[in-house]
C-alpha atoms as a PDB file:
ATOM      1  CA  UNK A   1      -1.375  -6.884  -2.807  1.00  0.00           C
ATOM      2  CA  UNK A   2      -2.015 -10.424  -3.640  1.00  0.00           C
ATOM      3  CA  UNK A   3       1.063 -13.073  -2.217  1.00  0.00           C
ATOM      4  CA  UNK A   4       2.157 -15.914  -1.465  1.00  0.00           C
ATOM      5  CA  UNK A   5       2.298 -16.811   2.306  1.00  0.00           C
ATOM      6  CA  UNK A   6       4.229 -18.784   4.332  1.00  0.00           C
ATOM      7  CA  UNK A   7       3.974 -18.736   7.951  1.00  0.00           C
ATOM      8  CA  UNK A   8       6.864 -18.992   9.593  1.00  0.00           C
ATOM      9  CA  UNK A   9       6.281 -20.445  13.293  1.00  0.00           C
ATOM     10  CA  UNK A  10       4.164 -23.023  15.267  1.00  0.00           C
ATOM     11  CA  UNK A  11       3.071 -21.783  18.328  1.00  0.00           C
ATOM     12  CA  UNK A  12       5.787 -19.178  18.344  1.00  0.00           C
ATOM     13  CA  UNK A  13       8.290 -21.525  17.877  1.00  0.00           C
ATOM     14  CA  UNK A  14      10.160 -21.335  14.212  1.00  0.00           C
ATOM     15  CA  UNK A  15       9.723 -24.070  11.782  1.00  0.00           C
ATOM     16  CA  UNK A  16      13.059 -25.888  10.633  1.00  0.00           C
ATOM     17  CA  UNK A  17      13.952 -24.288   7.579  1.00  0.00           C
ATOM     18  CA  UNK A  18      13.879 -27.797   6.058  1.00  0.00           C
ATOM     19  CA  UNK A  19      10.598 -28.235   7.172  1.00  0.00           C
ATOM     20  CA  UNK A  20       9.040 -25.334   5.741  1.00  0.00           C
ATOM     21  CA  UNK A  21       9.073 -27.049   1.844  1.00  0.00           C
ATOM     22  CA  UNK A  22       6.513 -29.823   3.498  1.00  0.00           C
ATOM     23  CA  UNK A  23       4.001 -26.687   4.352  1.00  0.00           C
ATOM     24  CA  UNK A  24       1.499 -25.495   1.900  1.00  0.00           C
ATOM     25  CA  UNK A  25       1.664 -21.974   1.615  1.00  0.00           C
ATOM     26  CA  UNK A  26      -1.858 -19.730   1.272  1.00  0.00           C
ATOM     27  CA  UNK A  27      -2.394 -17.308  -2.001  1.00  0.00           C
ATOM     28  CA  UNK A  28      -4.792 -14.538  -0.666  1.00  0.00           C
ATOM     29  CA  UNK A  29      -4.922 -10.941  -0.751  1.00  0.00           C
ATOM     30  CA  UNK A  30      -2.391  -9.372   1.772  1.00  0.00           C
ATOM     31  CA  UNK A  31      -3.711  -6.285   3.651  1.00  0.00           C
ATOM     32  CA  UNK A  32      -1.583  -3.846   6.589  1.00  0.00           C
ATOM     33  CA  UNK A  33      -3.590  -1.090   8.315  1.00  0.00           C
ATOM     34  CA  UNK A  34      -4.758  -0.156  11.165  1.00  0.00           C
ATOM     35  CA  UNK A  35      -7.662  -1.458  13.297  1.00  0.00           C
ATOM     36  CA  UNK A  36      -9.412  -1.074  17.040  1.00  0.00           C
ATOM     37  CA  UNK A  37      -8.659  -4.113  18.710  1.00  0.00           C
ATOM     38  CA  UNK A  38     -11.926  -4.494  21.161  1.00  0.00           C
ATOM     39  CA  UNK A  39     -10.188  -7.009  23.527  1.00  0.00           C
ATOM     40  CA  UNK A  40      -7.343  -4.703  24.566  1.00  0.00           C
ATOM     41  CA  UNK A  41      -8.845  -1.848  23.464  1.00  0.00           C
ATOM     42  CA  UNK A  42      -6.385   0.527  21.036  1.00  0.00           C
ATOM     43  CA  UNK A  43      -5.595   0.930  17.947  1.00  0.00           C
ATOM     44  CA  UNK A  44      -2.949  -1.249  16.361  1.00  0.00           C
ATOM     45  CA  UNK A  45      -1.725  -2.595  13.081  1.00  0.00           C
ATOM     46  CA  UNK A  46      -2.855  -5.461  11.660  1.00  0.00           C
ATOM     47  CA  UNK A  47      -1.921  -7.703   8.916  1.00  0.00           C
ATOM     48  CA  UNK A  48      -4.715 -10.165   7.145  1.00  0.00           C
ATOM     49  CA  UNK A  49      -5.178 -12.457   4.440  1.00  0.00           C
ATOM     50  CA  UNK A  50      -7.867 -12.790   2.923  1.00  0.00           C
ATOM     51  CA  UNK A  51      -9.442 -14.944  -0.298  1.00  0.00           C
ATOM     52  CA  UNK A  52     -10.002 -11.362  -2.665  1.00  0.00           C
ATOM     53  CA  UNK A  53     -10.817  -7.382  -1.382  1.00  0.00           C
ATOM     54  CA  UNK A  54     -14.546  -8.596  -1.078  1.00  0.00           C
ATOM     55  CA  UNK A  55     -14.105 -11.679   1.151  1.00  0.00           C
ATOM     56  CA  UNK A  56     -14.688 -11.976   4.376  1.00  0.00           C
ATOM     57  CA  UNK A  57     -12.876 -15.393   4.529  1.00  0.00           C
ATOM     58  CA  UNK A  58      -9.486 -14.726   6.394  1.00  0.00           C
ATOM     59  CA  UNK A  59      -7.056 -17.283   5.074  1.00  0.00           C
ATOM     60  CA  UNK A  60      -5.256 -17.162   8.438  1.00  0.00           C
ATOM     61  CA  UNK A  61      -5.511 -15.589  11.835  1.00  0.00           C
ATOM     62  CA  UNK A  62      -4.816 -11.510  11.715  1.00  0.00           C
ATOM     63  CA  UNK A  63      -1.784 -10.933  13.079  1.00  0.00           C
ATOM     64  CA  UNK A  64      -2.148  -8.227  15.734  1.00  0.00           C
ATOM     65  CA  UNK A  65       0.638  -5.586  16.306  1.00  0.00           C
ATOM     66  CA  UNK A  66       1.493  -6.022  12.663  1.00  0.00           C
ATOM     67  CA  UNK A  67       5.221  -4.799  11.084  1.00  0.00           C
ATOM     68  CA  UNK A  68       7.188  -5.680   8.113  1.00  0.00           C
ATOM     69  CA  UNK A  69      10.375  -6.267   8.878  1.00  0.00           C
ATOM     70  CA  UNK A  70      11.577  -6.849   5.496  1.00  0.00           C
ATOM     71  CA  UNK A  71      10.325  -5.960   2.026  1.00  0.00           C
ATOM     72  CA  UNK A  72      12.099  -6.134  -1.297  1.00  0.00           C
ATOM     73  CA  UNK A  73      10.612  -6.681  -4.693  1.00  0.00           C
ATOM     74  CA  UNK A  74      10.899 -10.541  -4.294  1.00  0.00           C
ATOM     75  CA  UNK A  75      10.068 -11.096  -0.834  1.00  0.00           C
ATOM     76  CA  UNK A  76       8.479  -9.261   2.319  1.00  0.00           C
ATOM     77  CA  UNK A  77       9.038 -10.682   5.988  1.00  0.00           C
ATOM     78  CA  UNK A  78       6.090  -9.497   8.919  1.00  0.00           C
ATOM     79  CA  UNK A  79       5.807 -10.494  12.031  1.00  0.00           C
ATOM     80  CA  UNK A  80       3.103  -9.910  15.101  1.00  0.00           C
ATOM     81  CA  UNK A  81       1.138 -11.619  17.153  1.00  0.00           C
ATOM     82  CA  UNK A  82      -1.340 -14.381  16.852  1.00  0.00           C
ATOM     83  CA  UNK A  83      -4.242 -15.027  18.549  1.00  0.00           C
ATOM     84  CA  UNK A  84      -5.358 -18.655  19.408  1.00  0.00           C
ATOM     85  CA  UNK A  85      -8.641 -17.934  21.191  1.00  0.00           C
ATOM     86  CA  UNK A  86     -10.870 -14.925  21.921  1.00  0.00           C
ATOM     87  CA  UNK A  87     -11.372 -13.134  25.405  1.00  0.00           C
ATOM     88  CA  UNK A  88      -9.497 -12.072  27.726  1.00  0.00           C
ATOM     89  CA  UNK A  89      -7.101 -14.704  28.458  1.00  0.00           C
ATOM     90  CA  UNK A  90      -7.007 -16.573  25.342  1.00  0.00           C
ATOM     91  CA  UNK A  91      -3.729 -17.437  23.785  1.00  0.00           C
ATOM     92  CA  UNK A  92      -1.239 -14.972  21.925  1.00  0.00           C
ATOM     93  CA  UNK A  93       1.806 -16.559  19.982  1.00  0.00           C
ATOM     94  CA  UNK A  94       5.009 -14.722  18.373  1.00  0.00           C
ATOM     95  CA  UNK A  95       4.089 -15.038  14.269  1.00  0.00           C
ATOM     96  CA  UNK A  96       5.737 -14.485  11.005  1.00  0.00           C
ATOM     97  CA  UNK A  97       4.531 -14.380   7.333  1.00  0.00           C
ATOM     98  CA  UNK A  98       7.300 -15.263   4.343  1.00  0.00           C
ATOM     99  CA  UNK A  99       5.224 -12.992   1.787  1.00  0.00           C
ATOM    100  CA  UNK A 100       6.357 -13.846  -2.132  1.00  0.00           C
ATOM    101  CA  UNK A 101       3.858 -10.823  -3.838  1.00  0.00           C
ATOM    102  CA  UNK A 102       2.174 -12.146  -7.138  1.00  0.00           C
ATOM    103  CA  UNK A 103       2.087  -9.937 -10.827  1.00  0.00           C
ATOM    104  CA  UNK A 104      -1.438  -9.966 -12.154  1.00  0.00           C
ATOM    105  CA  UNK A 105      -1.378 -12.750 -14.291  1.00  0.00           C
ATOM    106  CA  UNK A 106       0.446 -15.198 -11.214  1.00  0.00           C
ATOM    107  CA  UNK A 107      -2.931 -13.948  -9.347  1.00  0.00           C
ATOM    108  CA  UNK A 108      -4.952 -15.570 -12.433  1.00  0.00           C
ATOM    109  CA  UNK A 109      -3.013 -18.763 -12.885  1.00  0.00           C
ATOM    110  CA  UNK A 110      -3.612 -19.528  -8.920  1.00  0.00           C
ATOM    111  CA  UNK A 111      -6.879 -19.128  -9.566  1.00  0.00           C
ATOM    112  CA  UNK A 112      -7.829 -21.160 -12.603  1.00  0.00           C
ATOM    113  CA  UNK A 113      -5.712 -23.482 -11.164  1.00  0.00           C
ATOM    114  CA  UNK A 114      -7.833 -23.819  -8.009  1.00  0.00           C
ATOM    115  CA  UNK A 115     -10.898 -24.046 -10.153  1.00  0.00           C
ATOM    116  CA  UNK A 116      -9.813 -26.833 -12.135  1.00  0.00           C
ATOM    117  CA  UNK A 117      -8.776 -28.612  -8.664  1.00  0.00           C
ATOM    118  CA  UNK A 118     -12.035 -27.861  -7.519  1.00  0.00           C
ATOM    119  CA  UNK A 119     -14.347 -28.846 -10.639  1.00  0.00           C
ATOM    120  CA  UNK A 120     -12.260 -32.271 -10.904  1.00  0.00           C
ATOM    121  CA  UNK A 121     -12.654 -33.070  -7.429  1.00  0.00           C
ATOM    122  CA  UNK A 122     -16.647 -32.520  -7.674  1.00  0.00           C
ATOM    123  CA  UNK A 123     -16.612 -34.689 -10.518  1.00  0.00           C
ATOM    124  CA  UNK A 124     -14.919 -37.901  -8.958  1.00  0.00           C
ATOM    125  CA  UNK A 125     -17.440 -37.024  -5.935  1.00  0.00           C
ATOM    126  CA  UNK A 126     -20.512 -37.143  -8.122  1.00  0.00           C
ATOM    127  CA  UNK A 127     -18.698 -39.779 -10.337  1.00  0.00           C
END
């Protein structure tokens, strides 16, 4: 399902409500299924985002230990777990996503939308 993400904390801590309107939030293809996680080594759901189904490019960190805890027609809420660094000992903060899913033709406005972004700012570089 394609969305509209918002994450909802910084470090585990929330953002200010008020604060959230100054983030940018990511358009990307929103995925929930299971995965072995190597570094504690089970299985475990886990929530990405990436740019489209055939992109490796994650948007944002996965967030381990995955669940929605809210989901409407309008709006889904997930939270898990976010991990900062790699290895044993790295980092893990508390994480939520504000997910807003997209119709088809949302999902193509984005994107020409981002192209024309794109193709002007190559032009004023080469210009």
């Amino acid at each position: 399902m394609f969305a509209f993400v918002h994450r909802l904390r910084r470090q585990g801590q929330l953002i200010p409500r008020h604060q959230l309107t100054h983030h940018q939030g990511l358009v990307g293809l929103f995925t929930l299924k299971e995965e072995r996680d190597r570094e504690i080594m089970r299985t475990l759901p886990v929530a990405r985002l990436k740019e489209h189904d055939t992109s490796s490019v994650e948007l944002l960190p996965a967030l381990l230990d995955a669940m929605v805890i809210y989901a409407s027609p309008a709006t889904w809420t997930v939270t898990g777990w976010e991990r900062e660094e790699e290895g044993l000992y790295g980092r893990a903060y508390q994480q939520s996503w504000w997910l807003i899913p997209l119709k088809p033709h949302e999902v193509l406005e984005h994107t020409r939308a981002q192209a024309t972004r794109l193709l002007t700012s190559q032009h004023h570089t080469v210009g």
